[in-house]
Protein backbone atom coordinates (compact mmCIF):
# COMPACT_ATOMS: atom_id res chain seq x y z
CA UNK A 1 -4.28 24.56 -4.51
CA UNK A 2 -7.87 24.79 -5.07
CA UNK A 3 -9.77 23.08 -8.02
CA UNK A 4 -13.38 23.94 -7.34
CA UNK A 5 -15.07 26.04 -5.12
CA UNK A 6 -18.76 25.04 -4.33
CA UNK A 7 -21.26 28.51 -3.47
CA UNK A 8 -24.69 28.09 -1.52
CA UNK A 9 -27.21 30.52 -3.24
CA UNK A 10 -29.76 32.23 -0.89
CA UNK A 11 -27.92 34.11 1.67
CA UNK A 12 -24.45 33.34 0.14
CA UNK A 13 -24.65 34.46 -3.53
CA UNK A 14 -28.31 35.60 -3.64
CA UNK A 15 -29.87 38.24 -1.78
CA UNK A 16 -32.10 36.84 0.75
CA UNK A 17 -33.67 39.85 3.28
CA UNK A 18 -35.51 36.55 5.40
CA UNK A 19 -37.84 35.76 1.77
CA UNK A 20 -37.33 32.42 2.14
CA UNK A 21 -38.13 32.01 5.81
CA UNK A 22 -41.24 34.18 5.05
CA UNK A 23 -42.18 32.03 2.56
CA UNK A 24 -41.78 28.62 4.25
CA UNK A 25 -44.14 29.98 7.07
CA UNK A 26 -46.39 31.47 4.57
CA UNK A 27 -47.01 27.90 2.88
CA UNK A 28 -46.79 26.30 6.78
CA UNK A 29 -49.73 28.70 7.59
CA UNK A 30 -51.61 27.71 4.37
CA UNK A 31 -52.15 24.41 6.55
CA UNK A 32 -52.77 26.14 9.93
CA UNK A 33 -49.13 25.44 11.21
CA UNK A 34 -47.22 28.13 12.79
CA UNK A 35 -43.53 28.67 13.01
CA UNK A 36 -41.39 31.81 14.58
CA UNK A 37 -39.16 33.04 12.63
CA UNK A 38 -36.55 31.77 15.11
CA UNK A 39 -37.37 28.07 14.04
CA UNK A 40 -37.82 28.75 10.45
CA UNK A 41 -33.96 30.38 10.47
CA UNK A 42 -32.66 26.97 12.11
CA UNK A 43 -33.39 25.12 9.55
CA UNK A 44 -32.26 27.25 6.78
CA UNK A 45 -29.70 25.58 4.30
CA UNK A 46 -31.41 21.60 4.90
CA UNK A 47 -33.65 20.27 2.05
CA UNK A 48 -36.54 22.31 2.39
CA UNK A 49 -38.89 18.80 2.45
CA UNK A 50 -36.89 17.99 5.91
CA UNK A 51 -37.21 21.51 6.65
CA UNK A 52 -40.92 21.34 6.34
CA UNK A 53 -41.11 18.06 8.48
CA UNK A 54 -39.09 19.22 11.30
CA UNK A 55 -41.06 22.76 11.73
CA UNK A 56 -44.69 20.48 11.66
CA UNK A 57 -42.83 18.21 14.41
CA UNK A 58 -42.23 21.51 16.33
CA UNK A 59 -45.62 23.25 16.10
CA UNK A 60 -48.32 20.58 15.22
CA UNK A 61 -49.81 16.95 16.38
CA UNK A 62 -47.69 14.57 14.90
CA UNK A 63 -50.64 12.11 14.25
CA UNK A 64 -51.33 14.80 11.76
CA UNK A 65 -48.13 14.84 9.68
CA UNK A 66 -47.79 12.72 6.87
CA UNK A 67 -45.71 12.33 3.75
CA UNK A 68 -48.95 13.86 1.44
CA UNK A 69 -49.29 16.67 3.49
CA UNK A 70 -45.53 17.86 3.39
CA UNK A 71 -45.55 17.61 0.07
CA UNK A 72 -48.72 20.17 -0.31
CA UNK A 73 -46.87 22.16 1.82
CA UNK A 74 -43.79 21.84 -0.06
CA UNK A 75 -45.47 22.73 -3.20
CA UNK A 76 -46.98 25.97 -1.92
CA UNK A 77 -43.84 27.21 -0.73
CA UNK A 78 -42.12 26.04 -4.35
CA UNK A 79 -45.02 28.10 -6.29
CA UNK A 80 -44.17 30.92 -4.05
CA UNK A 81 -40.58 30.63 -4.42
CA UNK A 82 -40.76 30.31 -8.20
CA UNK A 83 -43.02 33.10 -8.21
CA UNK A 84 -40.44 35.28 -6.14
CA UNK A 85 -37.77 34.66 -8.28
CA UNK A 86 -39.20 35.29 -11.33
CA UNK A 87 -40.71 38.31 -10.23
CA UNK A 88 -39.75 40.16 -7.83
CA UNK A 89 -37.68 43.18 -8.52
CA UNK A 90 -35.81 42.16 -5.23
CA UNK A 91 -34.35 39.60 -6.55
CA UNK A 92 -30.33 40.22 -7.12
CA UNK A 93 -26.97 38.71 -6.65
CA UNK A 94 -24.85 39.70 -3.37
CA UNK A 95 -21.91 42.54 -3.76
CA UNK A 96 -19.26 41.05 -5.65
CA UNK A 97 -20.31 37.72 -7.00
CA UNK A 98 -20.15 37.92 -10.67
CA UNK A 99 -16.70 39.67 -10.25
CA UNK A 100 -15.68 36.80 -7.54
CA UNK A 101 -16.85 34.15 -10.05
CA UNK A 102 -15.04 35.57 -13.10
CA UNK A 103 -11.81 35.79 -11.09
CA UNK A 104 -11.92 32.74 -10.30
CA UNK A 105 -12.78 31.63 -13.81
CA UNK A 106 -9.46 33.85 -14.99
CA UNK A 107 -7.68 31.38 -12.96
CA UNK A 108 -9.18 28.22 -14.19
CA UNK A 109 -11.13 27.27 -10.99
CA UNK A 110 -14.16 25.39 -11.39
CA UNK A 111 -17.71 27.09 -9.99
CA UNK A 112 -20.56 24.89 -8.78
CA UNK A 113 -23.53 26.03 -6.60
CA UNK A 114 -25.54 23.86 -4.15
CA UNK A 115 -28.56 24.43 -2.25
CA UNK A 116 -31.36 23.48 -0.47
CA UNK A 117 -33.67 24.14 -2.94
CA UNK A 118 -35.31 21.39 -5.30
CA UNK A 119 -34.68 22.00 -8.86
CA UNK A 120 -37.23 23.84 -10.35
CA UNK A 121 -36.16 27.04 -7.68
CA UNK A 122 -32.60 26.46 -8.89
CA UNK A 123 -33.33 27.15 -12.19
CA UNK A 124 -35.71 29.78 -11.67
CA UNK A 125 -32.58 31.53 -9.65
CA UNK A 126 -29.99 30.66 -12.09
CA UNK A 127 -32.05 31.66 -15.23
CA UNK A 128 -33.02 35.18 -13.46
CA UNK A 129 -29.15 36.00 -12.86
CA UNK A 130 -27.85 34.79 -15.94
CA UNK A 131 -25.10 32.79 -14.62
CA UNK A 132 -25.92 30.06 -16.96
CA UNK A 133 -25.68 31.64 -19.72
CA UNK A 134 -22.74 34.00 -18.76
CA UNK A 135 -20.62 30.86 -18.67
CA UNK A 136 -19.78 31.78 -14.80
CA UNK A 137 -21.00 28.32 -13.72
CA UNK A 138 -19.26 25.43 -14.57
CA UNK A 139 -22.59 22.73 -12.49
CA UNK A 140 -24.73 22.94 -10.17
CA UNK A 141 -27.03 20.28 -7.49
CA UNK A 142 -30.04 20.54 -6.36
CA UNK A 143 -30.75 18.93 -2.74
CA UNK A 144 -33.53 16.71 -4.77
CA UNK A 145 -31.10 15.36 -7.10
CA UNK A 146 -28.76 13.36 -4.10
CA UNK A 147 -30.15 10.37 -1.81
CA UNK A 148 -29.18 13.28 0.85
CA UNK A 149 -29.27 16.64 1.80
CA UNK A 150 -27.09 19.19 4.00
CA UNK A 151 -25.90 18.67 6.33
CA UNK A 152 -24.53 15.33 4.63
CA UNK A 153 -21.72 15.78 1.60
CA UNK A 154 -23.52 14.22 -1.39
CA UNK A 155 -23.79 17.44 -2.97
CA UNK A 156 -20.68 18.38 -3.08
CA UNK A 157 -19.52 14.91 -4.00
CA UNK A 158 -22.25 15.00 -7.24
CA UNK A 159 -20.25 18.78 -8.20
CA UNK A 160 -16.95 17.07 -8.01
CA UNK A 161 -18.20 14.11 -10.20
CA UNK A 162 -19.73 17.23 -12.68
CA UNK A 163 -16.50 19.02 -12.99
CA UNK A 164 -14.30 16.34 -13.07
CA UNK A 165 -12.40 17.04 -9.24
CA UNK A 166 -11.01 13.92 -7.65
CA UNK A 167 -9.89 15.43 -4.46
CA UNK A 168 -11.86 16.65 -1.44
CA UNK A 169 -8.96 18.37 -0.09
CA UNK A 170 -8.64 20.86 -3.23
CA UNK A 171 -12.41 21.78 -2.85
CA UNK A 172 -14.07 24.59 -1.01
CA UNK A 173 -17.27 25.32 0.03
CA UNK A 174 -18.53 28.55 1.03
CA UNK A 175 -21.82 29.08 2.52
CA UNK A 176 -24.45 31.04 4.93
CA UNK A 177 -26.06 28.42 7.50
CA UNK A 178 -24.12 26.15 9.75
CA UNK A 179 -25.54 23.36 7.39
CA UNK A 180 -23.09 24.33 5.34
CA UNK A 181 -20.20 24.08 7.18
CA UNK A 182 -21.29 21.20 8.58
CA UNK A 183 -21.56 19.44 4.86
CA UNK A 184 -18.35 20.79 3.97
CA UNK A 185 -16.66 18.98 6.98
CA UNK A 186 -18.38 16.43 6.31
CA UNK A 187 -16.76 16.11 2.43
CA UNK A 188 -13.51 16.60 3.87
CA UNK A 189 -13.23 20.11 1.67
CA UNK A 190 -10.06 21.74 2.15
CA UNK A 191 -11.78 25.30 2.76
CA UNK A 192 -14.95 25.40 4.87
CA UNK A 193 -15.76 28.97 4.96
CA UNK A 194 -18.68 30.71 6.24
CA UNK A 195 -20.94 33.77 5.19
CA UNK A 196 -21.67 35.32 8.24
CA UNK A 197 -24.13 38.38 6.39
CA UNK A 198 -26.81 35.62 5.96
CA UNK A 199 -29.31 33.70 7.71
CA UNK A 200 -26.78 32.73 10.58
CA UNK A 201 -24.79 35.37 12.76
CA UNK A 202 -21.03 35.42 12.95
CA UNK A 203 -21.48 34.18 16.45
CA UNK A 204 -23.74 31.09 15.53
CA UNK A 205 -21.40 29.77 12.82
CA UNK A 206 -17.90 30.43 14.68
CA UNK A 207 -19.56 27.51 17.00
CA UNK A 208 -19.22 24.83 13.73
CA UNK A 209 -16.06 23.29 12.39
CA UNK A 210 -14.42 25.84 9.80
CA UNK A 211 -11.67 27.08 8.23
CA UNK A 212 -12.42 30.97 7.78
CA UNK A 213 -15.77 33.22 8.43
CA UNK A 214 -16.06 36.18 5.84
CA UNK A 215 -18.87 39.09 5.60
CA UNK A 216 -18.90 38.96 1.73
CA UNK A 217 -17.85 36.42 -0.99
CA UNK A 218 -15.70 38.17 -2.42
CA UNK A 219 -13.28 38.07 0.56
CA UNK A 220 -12.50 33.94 -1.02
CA UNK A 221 -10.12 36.14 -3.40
CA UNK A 222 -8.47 36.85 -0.62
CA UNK A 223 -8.03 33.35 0.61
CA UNK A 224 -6.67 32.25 -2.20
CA UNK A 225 -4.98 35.36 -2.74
CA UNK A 226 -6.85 35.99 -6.08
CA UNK A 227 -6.98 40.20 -5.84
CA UNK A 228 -9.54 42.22 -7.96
């Protein structure tokens, strides 16, 4: 049976109409660097830092990336970002989520939430939708608080270690980009299931490892045959 089931945010939980992609080639063009929107959506779901990298690798001279100037750029898109989220009358959960999460609080399953966002986003999200303080979260990582990112399993390892789950097999991630998946195989999670109403089409994530796609999360009550 499932212990703990770990939620991406943008895309998954939070509702994303392409703000973050916008954002990441609004700081990108700060610095004269231009991504399509195409690019930017690959790398939705990695550290944004990596993200950053691989779009300059893509669309400038490399002789003119370094480790300073990613993270200027990384700080104009986290200004933005805050900004958004703090803001932005936008800014709102996904159908079903605080409903999903206290079902599966009824039921004594643990919540965490990762994400490719550093930090200071994360909070700025979590502080905006009062999941904090609405005891529906039981942790939550940050892709700056593990040596590694998505698509690698260190965050989900860190939210077992934070809510006290020993095995990978009674752990499920759910999540929007085929990062996701791919960290959830990678953890060895008993449930890898994908969000196909985010930044990657059904199509795209039925090509990575998984063990159910879903349009909305509250269809994990149905998984593990938690109804409403």
């Amino acid at each position: 049976m499932v212990e703990l089931v770990v939620f991406d945010l943008a895309g998954t939980t939070v509702k994303d109409n392409n703000d973050v992609q916008r954002a990441l080639q609004k700081a990108l063009a700060y610095f004269d660097v231009y991504a399509s929107s195409d690019q930017v959506n690959a790398v939705m779901g990695i550290p944004k830092p990596l993200a950053i990298r691989t779009l300059m690798q893509n669309n400038t001279d490399l002789d003119k990336i370094s480790d300073d100037l990613i993270r200027e750029v990384h700080q104009v898109f986290v200004h933005q970002m805050i900004h958004f989220y703090e803001k932005d009358p936008a800014v709102s959960e996904k159908v079903g989520v605080t409903t999903t999460f206290r079902k599966l609080k009824e039921r004594k399953l643990k919540i965490a939430i990762d994400t490719g966002f550093d930090r200071r986003i994360t909070n700025s999200i979590l502080q905006r939708l009062g999941w904090i303080d609405s005891n529906l979260i039981d942790a939550s990582v940050a892709s700056d608080e593990v040596p590694r990112g998505r698509p690698f399993p260190d965050m989900i390892y860190r939210a077992m270690e934070l809510t006290h789950v020993k095995d990978c097999r009674r752990v499920a991630k759910v999540g929007d980009t085929a990062s996701d998946l791919e960290e959830g195989t990678a953890a060895g999670c008993g449930w890898v299931i994908g969000v196909t109403t985010g930044a990657f089409t059904k199509d795209e994530l039925q090509k990575k490892k998984h063990t159910h796609l879903i349009e909305n999360v509250h269809e994990v009550l149905d998984i593990f045959e938690l109804k409403v």
